[in-house]
PDB file of N, CA and C in Angstrom:
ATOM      1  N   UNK A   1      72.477   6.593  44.006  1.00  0.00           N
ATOM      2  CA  UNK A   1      71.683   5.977  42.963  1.00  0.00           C
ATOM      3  C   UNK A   1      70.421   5.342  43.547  1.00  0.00           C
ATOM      4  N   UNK A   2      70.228   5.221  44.590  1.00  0.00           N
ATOM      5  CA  UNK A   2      69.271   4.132  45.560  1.00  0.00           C
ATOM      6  C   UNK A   2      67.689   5.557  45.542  1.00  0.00           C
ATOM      7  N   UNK A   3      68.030   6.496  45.558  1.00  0.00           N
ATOM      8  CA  UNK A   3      66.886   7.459  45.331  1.00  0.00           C
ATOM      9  C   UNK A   3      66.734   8.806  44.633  1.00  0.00           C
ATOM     10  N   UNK A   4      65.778   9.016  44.476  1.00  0.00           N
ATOM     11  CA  UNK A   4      65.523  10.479  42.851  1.00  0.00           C
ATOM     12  C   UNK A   4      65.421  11.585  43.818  1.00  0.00           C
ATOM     13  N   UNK A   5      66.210  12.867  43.539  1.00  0.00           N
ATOM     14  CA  UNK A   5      66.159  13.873  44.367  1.00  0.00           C
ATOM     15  C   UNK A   5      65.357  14.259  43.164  1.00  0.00           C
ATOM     16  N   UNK A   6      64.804  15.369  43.570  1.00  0.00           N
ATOM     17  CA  UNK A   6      63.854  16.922  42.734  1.00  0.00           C
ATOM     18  C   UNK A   6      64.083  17.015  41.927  1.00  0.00           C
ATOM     19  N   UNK A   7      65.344  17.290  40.907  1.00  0.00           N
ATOM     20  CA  UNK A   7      65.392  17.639  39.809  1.00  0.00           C
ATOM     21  C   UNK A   7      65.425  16.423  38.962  1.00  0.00           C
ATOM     22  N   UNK A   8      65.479  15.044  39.423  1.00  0.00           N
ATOM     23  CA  UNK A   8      65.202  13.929  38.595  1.00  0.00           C
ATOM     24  C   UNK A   8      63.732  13.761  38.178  1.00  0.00           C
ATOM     25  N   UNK A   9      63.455  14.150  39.526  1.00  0.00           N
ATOM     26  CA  UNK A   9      61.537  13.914  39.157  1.00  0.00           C
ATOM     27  C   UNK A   9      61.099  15.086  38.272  1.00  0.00           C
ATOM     28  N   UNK A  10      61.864  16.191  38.480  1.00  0.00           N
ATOM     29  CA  UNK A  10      61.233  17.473  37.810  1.00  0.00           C
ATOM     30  C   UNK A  10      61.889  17.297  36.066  1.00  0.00           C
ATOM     31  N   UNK A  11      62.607  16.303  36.085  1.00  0.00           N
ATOM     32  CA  UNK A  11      63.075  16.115  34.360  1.00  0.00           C
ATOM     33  C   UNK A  11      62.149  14.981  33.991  1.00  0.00           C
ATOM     34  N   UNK A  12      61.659  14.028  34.639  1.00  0.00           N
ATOM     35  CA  UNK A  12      60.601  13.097  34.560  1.00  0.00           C
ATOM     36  C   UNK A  12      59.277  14.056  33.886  1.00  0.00           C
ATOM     37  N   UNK A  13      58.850  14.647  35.017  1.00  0.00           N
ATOM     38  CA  UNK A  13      57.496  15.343  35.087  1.00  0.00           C
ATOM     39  C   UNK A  13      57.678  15.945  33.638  1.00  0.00           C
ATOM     40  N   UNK A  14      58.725  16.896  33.091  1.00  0.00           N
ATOM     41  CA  UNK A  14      58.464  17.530  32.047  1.00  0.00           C
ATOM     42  C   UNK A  14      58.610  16.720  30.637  1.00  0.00           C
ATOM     43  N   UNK A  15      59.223  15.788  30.828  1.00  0.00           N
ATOM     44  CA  UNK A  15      59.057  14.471  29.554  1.00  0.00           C
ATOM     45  C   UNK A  15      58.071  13.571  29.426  1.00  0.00           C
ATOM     46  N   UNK A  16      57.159  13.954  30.574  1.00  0.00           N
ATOM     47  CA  UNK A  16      55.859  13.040  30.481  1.00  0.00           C
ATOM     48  C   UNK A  16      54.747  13.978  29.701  1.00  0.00           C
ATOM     49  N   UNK A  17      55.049  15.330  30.259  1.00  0.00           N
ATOM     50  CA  UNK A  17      54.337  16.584  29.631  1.00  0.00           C
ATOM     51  C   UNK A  17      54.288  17.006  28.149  1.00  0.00           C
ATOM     52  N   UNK A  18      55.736  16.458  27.738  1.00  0.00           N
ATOM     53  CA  UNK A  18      55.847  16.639  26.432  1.00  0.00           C
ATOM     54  C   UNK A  18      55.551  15.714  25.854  1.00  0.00           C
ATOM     55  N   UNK A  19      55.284  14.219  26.500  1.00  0.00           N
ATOM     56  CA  UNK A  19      54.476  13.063  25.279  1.00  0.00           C
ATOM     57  C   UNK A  19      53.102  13.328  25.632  1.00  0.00           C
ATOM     58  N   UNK A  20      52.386  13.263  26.759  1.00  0.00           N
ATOM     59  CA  UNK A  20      51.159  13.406  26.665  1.00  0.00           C
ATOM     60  C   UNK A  20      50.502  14.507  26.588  1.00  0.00           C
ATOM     61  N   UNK A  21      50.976  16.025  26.934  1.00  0.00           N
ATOM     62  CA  UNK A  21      50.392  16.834  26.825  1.00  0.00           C
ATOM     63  C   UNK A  21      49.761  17.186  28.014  1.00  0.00           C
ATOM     64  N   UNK A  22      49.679  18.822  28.137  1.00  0.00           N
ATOM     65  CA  UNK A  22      48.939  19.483  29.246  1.00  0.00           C
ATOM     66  C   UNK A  22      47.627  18.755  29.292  1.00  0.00           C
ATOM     67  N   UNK A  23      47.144  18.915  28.303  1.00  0.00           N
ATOM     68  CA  UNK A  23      45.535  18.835  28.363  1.00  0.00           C
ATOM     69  C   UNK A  23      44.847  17.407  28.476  1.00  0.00           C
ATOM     70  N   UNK A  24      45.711  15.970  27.918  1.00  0.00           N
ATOM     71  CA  UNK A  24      45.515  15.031  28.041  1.00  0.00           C
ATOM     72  C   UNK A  24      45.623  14.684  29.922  1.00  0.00           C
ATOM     73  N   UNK A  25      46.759  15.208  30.399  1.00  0.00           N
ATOM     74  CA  UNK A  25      47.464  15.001  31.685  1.00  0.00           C
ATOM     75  C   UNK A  25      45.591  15.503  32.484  1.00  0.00           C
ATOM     76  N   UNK A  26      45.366  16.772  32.375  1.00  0.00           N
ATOM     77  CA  UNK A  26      44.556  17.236  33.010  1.00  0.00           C
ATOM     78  C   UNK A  26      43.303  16.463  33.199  1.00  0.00           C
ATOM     79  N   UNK A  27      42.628  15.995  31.872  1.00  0.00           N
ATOM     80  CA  UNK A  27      41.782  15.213  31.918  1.00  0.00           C
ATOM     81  C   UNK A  27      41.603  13.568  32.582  1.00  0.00           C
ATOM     82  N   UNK A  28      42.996  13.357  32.716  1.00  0.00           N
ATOM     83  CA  UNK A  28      43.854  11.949  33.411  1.00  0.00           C
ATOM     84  C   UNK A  28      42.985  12.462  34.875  1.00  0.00           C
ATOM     85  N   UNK A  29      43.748  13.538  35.046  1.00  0.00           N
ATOM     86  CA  UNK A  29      43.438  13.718  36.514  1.00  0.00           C
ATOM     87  C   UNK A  29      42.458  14.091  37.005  1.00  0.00           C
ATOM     88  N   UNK A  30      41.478  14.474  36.293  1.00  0.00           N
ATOM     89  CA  UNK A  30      39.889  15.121  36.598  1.00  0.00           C
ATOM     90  C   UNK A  30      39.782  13.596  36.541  1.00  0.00           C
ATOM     91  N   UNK A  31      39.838  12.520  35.641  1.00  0.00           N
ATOM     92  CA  UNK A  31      38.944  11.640  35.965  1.00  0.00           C
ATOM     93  C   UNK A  31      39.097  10.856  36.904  1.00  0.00           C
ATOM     94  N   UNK A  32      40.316  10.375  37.734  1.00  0.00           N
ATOM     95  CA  UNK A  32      41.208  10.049  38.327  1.00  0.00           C
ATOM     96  C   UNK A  32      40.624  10.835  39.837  1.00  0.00           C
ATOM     97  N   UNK A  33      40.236  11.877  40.114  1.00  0.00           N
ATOM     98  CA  UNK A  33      39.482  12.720  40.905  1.00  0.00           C
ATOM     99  C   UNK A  33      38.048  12.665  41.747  1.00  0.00           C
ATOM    100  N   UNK A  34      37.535  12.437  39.966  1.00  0.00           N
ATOM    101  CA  UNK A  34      35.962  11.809  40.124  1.00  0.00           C
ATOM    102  C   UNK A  34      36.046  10.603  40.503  1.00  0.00           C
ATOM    103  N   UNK A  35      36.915   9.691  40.029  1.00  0.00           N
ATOM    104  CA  UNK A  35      36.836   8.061  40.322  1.00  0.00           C
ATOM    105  C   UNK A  35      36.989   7.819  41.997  1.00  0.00           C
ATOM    106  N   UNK A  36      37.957   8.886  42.952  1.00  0.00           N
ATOM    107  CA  UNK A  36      38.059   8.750  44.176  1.00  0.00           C
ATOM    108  C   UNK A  36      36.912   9.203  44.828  1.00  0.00           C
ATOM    109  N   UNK A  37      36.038  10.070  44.508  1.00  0.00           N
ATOM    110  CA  UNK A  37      34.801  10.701  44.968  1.00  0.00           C
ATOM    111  C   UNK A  37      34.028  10.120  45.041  1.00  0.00           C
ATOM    112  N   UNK A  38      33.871   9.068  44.060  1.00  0.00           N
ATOM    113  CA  UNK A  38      32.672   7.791  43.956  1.00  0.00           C
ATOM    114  C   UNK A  38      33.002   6.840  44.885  1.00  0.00           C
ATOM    115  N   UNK A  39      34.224   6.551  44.889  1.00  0.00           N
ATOM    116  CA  UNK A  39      34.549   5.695  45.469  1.00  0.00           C
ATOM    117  C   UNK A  39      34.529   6.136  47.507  1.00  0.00           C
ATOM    118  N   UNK A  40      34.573   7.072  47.686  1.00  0.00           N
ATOM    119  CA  UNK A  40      34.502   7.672  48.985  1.00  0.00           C
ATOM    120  C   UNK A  40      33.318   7.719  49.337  1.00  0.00           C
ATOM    121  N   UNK A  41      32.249   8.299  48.268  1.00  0.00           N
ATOM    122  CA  UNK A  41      30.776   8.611  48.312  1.00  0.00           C
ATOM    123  C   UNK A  41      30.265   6.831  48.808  1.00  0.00           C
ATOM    124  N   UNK A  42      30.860   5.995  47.788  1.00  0.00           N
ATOM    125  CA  UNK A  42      30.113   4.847  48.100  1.00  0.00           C
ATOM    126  C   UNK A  42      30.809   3.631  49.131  1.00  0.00           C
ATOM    127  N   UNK A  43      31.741   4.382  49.948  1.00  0.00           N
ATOM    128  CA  UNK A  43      32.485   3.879  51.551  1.00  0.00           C
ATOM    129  C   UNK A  43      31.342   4.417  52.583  1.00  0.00           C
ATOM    130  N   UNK A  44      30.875   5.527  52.783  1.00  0.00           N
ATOM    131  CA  UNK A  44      30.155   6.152  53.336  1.00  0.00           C
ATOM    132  C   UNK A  44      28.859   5.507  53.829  1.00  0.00           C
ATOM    133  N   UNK A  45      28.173   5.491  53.194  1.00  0.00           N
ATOM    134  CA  UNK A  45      26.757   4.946  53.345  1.00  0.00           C
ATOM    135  C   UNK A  45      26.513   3.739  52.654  1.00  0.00           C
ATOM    136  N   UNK A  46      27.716   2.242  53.008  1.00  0.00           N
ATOM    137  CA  UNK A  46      26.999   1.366  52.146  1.00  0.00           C
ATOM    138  C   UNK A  46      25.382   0.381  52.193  1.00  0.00           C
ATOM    139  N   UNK A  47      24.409   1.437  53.369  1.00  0.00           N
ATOM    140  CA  UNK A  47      23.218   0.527  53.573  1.00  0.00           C
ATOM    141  C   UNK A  47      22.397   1.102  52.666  1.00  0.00           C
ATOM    142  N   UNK A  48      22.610   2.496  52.451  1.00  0.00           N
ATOM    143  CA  UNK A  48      21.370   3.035  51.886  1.00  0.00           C
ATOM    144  C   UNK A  48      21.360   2.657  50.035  1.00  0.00           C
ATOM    145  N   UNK A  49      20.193   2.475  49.726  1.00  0.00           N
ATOM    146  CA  UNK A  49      20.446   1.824  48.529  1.00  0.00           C
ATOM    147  C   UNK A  49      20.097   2.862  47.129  1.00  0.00           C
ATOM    148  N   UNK A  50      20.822   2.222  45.904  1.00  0.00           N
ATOM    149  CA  UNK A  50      21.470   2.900  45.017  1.00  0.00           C
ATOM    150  C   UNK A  50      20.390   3.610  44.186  1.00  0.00           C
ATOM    151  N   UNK A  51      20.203   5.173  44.106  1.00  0.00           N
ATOM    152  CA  UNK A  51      19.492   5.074  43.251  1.00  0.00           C
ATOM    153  C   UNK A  51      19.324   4.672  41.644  1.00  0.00           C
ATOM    154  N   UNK A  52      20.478   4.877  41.643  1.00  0.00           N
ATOM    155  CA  UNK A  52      20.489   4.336  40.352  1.00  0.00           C
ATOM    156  C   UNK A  52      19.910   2.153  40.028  1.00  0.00           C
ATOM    157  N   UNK A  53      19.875   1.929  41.152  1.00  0.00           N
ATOM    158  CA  UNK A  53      20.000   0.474  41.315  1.00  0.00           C
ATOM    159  C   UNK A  53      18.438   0.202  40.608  1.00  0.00           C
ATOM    160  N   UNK A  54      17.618   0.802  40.441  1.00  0.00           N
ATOM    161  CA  UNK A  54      16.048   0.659  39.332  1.00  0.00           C
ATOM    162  C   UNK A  54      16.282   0.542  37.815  1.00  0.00           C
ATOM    163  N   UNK A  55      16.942   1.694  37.143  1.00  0.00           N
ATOM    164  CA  UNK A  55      17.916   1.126  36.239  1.00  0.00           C
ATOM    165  C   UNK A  55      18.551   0.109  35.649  1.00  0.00           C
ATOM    166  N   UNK A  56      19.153  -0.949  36.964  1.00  0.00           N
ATOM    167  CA  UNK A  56      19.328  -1.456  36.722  1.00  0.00           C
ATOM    168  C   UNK A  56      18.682  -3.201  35.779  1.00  0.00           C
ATOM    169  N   UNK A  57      17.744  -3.195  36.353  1.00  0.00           N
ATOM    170  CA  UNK A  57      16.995  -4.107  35.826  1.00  0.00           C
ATOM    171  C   UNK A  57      16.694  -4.329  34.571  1.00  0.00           C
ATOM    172  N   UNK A  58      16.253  -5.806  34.360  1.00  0.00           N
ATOM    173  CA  UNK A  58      15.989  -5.903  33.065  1.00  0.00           C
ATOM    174  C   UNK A  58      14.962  -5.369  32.118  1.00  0.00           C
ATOM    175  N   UNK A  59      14.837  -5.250  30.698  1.00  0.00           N
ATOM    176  CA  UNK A  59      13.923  -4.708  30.243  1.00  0.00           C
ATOM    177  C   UNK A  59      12.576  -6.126  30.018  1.00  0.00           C
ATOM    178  N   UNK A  60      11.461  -5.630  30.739  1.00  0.00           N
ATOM    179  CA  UNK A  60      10.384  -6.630  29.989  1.00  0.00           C
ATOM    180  C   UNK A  60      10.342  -6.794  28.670  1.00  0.00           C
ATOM    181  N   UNK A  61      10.556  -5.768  27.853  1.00  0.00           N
ATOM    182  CA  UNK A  61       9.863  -5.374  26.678  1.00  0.00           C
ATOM    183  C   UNK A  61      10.973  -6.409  25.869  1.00  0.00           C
ATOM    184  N   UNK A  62      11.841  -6.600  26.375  1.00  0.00           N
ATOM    185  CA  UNK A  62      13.593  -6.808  25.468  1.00  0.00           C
ATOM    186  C   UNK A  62      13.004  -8.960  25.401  1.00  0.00           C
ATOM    187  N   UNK A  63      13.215  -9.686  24.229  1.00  0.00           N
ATOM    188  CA  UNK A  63      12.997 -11.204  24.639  1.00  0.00           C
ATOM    189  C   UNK A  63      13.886 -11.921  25.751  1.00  0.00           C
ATOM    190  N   UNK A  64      13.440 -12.609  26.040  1.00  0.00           N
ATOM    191  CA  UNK A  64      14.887 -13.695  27.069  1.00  0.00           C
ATOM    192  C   UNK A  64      15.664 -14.015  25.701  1.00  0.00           C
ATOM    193  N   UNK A  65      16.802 -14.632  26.354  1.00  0.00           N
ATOM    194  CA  UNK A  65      17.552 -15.041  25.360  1.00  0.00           C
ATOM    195  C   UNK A  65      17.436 -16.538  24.446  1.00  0.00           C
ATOM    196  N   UNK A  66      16.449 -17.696  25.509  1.00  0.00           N
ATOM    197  CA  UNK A  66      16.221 -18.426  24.677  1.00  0.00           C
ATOM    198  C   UNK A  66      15.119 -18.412  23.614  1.00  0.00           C
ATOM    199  N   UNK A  67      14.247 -16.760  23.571  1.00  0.00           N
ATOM    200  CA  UNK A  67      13.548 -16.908  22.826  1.00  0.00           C
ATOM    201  C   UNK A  67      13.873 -16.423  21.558  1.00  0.00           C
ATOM    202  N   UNK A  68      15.721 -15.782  21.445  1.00  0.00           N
ATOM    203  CA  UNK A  68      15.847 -14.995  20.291  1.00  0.00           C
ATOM    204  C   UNK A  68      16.198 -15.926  19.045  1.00  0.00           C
ATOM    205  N   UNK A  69      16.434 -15.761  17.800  1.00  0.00           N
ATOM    206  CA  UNK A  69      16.384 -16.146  16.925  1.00  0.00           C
ATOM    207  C   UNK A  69      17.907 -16.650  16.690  1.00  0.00           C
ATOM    208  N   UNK A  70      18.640 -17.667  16.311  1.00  0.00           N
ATOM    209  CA  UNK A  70      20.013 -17.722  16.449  1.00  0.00           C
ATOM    210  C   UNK A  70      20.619 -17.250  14.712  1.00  0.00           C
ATOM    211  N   UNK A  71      21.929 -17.156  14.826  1.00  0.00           N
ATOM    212  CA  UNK A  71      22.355 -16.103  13.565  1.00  0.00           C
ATOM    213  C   UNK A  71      22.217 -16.885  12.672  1.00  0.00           C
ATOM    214  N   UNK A  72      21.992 -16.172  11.481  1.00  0.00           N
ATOM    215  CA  UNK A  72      22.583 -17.399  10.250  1.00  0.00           C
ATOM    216  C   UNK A  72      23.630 -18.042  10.193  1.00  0.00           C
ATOM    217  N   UNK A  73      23.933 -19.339   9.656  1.00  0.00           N
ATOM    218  CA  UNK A  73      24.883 -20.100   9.822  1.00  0.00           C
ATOM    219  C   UNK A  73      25.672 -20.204   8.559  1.00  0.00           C
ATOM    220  N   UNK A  74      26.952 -19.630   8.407  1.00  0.00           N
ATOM    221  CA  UNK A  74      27.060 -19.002   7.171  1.00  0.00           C
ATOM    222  C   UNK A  74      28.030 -20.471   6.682  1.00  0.00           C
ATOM    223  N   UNK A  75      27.862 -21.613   6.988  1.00  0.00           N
ATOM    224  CA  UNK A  75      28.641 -22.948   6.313  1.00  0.00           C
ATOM    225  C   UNK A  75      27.832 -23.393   5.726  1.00  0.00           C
ATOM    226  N   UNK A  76      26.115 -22.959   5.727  1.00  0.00           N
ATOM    227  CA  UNK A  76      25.143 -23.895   4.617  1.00  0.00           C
ATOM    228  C   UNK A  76      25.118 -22.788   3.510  1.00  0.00           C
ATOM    229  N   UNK A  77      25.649 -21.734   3.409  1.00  0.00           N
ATOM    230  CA  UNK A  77      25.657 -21.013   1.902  1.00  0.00           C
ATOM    231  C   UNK A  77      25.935 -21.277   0.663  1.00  0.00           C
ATOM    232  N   UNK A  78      24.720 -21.463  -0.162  1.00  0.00           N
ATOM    233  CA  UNK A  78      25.534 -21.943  -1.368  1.00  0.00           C
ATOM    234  C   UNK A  78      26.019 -20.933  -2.263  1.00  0.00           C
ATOM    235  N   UNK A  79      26.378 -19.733  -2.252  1.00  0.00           N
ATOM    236  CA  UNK A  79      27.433 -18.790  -3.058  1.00  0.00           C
ATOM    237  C   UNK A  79      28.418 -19.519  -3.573  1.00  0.00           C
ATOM    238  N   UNK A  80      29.190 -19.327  -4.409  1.00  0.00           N
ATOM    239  CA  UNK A  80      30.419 -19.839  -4.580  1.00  0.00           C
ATOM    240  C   UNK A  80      31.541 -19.255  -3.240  1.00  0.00           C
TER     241      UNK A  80
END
C-alpha cells in the first residue's frame, strides 16, 4: 500500500482523461511547456535587458491619478 505500481497510475491517467479531456490535457501541457521555455530563456542571460521592457512604461498621454476625476458618489442621490 506504501506505493502505486503501473497499472494504478495507468487507471489514474485514464480517469483524468475522461474528466478533462484529450484536448483540454494537451493545451495544459503546451502551456505548461512554453511557461518552462520562458522561464529557461530568462535564467540564461539575466544582464541583457528586456526587450519588451520599453513597453513597459507609462503612457504620457494617460492623466496621473491625482488628476482623474473621482466616481460619483451614489449616497447623495436623490431618486427614491
Amino acid at each position: 500500500m506504501g506505493s502505486m505500481s503501473i497499472w494504478h497510475w495507468i487507471i489514474v491517467l485514464v480517469i483524468v482523461a475522461l474528466i478533462f479531456g484529450t484536448k483540454k490535457l494537451r493545451n495544459i501541457g503546451e502551456d505548461m511547456g512554453s511557461a518552462v521555455k520562458g522561464f529557461k530563456k530568462g535564467l540564461q542571460d539575466p544582464t541583457e535587458p528586456d526587450a519588451n521592457a520599453q513597453q513597459l512604461k507609462a503612457d504620457p498621454l494617460e492623466p496621473a491619478a491625482s488628476e482623474k476625476k473621482p466616481a460619483p458618489d451614489s449616497t447623495n442621490s436623490t431618486a427614491p
